[in-house]
Protein backbone atom coordinates (compact mmCIF):
# COMPACT_ATOMS: atom_id res chain seq x y z
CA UNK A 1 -161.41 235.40 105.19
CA UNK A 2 -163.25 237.66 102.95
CA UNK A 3 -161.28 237.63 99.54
CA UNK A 4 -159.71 234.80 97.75
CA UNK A 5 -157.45 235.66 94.80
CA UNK A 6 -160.59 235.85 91.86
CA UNK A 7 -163.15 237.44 94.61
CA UNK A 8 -163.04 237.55 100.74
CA UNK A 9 -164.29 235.80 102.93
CA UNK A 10 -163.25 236.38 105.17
CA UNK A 11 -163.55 236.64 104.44
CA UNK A 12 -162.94 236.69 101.38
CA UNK A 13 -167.35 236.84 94.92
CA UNK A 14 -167.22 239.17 91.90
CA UNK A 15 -166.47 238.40 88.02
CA UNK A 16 -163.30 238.93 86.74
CA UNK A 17 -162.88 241.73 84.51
CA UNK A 18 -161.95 241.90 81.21
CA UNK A 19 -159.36 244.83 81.36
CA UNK A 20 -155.95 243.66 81.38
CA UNK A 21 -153.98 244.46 84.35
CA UNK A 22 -151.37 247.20 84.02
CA UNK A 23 -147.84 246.29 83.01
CA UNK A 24 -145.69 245.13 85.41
CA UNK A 25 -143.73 242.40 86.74
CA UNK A 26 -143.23 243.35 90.41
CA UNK A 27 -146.07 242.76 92.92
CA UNK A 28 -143.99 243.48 96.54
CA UNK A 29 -145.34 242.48 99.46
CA UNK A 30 -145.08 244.00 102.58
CA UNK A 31 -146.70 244.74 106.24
CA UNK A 32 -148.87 247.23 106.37
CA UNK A 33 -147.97 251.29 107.41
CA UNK A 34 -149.45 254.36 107.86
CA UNK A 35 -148.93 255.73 104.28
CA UNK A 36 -150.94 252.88 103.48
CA UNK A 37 -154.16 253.53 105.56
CA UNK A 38 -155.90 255.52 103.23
CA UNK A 39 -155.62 253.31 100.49
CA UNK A 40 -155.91 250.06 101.82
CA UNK A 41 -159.03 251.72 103.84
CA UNK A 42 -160.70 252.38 99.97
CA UNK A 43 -159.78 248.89 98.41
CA UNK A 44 -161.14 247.03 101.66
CA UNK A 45 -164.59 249.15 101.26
CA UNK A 46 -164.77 248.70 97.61
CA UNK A 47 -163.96 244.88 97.94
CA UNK A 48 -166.45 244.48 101.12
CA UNK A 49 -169.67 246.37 99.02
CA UNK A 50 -168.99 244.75 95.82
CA UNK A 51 -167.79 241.68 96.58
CA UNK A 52 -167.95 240.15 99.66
CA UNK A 53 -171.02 238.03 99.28
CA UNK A 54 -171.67 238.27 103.15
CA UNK A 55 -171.30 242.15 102.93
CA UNK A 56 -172.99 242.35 99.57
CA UNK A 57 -176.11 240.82 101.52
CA UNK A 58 -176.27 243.51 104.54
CA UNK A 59 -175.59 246.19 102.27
CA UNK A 60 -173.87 248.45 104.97
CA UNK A 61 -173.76 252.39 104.12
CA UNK A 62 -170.79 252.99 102.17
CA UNK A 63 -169.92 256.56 103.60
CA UNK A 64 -170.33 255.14 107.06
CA UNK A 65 -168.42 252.39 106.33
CA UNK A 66 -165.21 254.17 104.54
CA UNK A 67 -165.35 256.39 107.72
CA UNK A 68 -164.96 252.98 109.90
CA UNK A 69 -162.45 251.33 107.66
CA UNK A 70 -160.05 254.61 108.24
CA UNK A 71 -160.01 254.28 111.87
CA UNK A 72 -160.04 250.32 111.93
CA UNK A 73 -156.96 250.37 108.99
CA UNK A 74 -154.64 252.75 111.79
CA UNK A 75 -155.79 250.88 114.05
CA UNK A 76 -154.00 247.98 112.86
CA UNK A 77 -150.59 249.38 111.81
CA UNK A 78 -149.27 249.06 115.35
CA UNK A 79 -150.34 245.31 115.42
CA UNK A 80 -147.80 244.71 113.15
CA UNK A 81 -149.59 241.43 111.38
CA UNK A 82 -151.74 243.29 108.71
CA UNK A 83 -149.97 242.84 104.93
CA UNK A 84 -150.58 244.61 101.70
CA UNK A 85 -149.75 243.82 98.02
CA UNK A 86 -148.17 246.64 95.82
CA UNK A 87 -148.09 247.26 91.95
CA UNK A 88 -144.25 248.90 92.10
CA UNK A 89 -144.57 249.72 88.34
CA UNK A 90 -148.08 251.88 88.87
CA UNK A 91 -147.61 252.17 92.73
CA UNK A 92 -151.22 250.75 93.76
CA UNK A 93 -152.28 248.76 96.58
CA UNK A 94 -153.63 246.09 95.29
CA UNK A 95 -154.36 243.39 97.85
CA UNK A 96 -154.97 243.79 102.12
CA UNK A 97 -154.79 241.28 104.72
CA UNK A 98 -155.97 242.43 108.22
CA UNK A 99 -155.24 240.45 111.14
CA UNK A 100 -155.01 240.80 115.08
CA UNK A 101 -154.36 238.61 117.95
CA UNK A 102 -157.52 236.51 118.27
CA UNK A 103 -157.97 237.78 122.27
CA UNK A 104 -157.42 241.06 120.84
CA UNK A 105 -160.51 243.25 122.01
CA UNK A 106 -158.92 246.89 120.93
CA UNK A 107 -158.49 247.69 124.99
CA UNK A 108 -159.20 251.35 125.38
CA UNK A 109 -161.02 251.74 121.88
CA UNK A 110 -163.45 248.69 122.41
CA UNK A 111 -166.44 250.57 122.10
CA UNK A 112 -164.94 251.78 118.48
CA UNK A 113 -164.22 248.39 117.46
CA UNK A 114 -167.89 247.34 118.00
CA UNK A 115 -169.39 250.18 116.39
CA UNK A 116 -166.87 248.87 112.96
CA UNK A 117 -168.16 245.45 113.31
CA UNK A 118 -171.95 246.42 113.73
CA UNK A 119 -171.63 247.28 110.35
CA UNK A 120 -170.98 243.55 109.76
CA UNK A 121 -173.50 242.56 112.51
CA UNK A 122 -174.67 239.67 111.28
CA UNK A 123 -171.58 237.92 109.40
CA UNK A 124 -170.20 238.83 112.46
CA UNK A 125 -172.19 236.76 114.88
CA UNK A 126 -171.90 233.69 112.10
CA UNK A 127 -168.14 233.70 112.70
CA UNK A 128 -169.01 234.03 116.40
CA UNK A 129 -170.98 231.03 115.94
CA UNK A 130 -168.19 229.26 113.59
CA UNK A 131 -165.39 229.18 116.19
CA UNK A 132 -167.57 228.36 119.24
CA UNK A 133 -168.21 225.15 117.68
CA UNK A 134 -165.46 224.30 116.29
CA UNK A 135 -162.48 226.35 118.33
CA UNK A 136 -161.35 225.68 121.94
CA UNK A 137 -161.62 228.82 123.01
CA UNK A 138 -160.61 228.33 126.57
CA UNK A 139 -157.29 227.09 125.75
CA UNK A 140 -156.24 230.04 123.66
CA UNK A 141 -154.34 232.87 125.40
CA UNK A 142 -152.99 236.26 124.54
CA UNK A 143 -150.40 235.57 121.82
CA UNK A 144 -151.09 232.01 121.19
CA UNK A 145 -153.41 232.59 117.97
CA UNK A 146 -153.83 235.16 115.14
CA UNK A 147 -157.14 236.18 114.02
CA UNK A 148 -156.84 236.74 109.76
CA UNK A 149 -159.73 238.43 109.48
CA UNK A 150 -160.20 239.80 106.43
CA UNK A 151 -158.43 239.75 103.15
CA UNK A 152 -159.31 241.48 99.78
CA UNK A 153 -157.54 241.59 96.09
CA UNK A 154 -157.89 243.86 93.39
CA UNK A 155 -160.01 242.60 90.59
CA UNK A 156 -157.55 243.27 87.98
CA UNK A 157 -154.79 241.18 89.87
CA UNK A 158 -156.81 238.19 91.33
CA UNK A 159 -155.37 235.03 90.20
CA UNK A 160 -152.00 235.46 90.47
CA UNK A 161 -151.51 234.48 93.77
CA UNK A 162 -151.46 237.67 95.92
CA UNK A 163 -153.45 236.42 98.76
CA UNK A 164 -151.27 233.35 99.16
CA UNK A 165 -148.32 235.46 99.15
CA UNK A 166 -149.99 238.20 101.75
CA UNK A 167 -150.48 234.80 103.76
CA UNK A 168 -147.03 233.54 103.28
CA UNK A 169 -145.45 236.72 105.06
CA UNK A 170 -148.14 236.82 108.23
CA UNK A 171 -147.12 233.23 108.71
CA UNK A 172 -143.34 234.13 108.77
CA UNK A 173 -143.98 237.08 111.24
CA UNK A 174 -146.16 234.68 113.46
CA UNK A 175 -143.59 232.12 114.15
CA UNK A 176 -141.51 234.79 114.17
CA UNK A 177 -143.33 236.26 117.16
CA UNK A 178 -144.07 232.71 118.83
CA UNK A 179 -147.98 232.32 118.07
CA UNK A 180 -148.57 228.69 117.80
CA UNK A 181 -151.68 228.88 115.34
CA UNK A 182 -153.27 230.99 112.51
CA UNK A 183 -157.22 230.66 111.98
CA UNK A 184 -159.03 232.43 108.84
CA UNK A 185 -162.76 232.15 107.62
CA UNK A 186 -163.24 231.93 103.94
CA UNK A 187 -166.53 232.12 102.07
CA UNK A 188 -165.65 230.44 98.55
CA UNK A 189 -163.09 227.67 97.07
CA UNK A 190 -160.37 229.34 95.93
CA UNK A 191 -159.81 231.33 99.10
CA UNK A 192 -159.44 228.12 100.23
CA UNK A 193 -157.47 226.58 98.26
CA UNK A 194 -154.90 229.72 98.50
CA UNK A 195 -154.91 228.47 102.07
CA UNK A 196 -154.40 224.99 102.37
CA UNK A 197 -151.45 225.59 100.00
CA UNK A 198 -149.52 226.81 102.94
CA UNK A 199 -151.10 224.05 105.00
CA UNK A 200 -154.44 225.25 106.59
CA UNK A 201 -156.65 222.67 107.49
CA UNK A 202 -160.34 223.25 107.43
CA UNK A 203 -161.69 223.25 111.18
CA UNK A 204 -165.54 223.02 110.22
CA UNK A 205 -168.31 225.14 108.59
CA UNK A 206 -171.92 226.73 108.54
CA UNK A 207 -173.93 226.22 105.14
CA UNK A 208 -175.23 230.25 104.62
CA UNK A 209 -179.15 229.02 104.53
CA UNK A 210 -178.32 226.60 107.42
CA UNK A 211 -177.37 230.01 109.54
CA UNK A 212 -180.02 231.80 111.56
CA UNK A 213 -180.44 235.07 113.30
CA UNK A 214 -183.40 236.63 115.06
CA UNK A 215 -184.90 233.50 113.89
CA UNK A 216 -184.47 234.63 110.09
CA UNK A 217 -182.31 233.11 107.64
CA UNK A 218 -180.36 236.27 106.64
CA UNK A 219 -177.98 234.46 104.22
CA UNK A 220 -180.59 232.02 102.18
CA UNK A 221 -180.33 231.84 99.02
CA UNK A 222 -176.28 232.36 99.12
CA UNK A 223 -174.27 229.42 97.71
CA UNK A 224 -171.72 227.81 99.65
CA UNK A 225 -170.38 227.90 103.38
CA UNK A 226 -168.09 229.92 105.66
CA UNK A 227 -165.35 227.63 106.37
CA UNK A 228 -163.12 227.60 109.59
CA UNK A 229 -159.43 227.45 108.28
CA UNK A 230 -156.45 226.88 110.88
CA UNK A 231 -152.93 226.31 110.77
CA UNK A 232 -150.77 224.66 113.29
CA UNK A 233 -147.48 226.88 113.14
């Protein structure tokens, strides 16, 4: 999982900013709909180029990429898992959380899907990587285990626990739904942290200079890991 609260990830790091956050005392959160595409499409492309570290090291095309992130967004409002974080008092979105069933291979717009993740192509074969070694994958079935993907917070509202609380709502919808696990990759501390608050366990993880592909290192010189998260539900 990108974003942690202060960053994904799967996602999800960036410095905090000094600007104070607007004024207000409600933060709803709330699964995500199609009034929301457009905006949560901008904050997950802003987040992912800025600061993403994974992301921030490929360095996709940012036009290319916003034009992705629209279609993947819709995509994922009839999935009914993705959850966003609104400012009530200015009406922002200021968090995402994007998540799918894990077997989930976007049927008739498969060829789409790939095209959005070869944007990604090699964080994406590192979390490829990540749950073959440390998943069963044969044992998991259509509606068995959610995929959270990717998860991103507005600078001026990390730290005050939106990602824990985007969490807190896919996990009631999952058992709601009868999906006996949750699994999430996180590239810093306090994503994790955020996580194991609600009980995630971490499955295993890949060191970034420890990671090749096409017999390069891509990610040396990155500090940390991506970490395999889970959750028995």
């Amino acid at each position: 999982m990108p974003e942690s609260d202060r960053s994904p990830d799967p996602l999800y790091a960036s410095h905090d900013t000094a600007e104070p956050p607007p004024s207000s005392e409600y933060i709803v959160i709330s699964f995500l709909s199609e009034p929301d595409v457009e905006s949560a499409a901008l904050l997950y492309t802003e987040v992912f180029l800025h600061d993403e570290p994974t992301s921030v090291r490929i360095a996709p095309d940012p036009a290319r990429l916003l034009t992705h992130a629209r279609w993947y967004v819709n995509s994922l409002v009839g999935r009914g898992f993705s959850t966003i974080a609104r400012d009530t008092g200015t009406g922002d979105l200021i968090g995402f959380m994007f998540c799918f069933d894990l077997t989930d291979n976007f049927g008739d717009d498969a060829a789409r899907f790939k095209e959005y993740l070869a944007n990604f192509r090699e964080a994406i074969v590192m979390i490829d990587e990540l749950e073959m070694r440390f998943l069963n994958r044969s044992s998991i079935y259509p509606g068995s285990v959610l995929h959270a993907l990717q998860a991103g917070v507005s600078r001026k509202y990390r730290g005050r626990g939106v990602l824990k609380a985007m969490m807190g709502l896919l996990i009631h919808r999952a058992r709601e739904r009868g999906y006996r696990q949750i699994v999430a990759e996180c590239t810093n501390p306090l994503s994790i942290m955020a996580l194991e608050q609600h009980g995630f366990q971490k499955a295993g993880y890949l060191e970034y200079d420890s990671f090749f592909i096409d017999g390069v290192r891509f990610f040396e010189g990155l500090e940390g890991d991506l970490s395999l998260m889970v959750l028995d539900l």
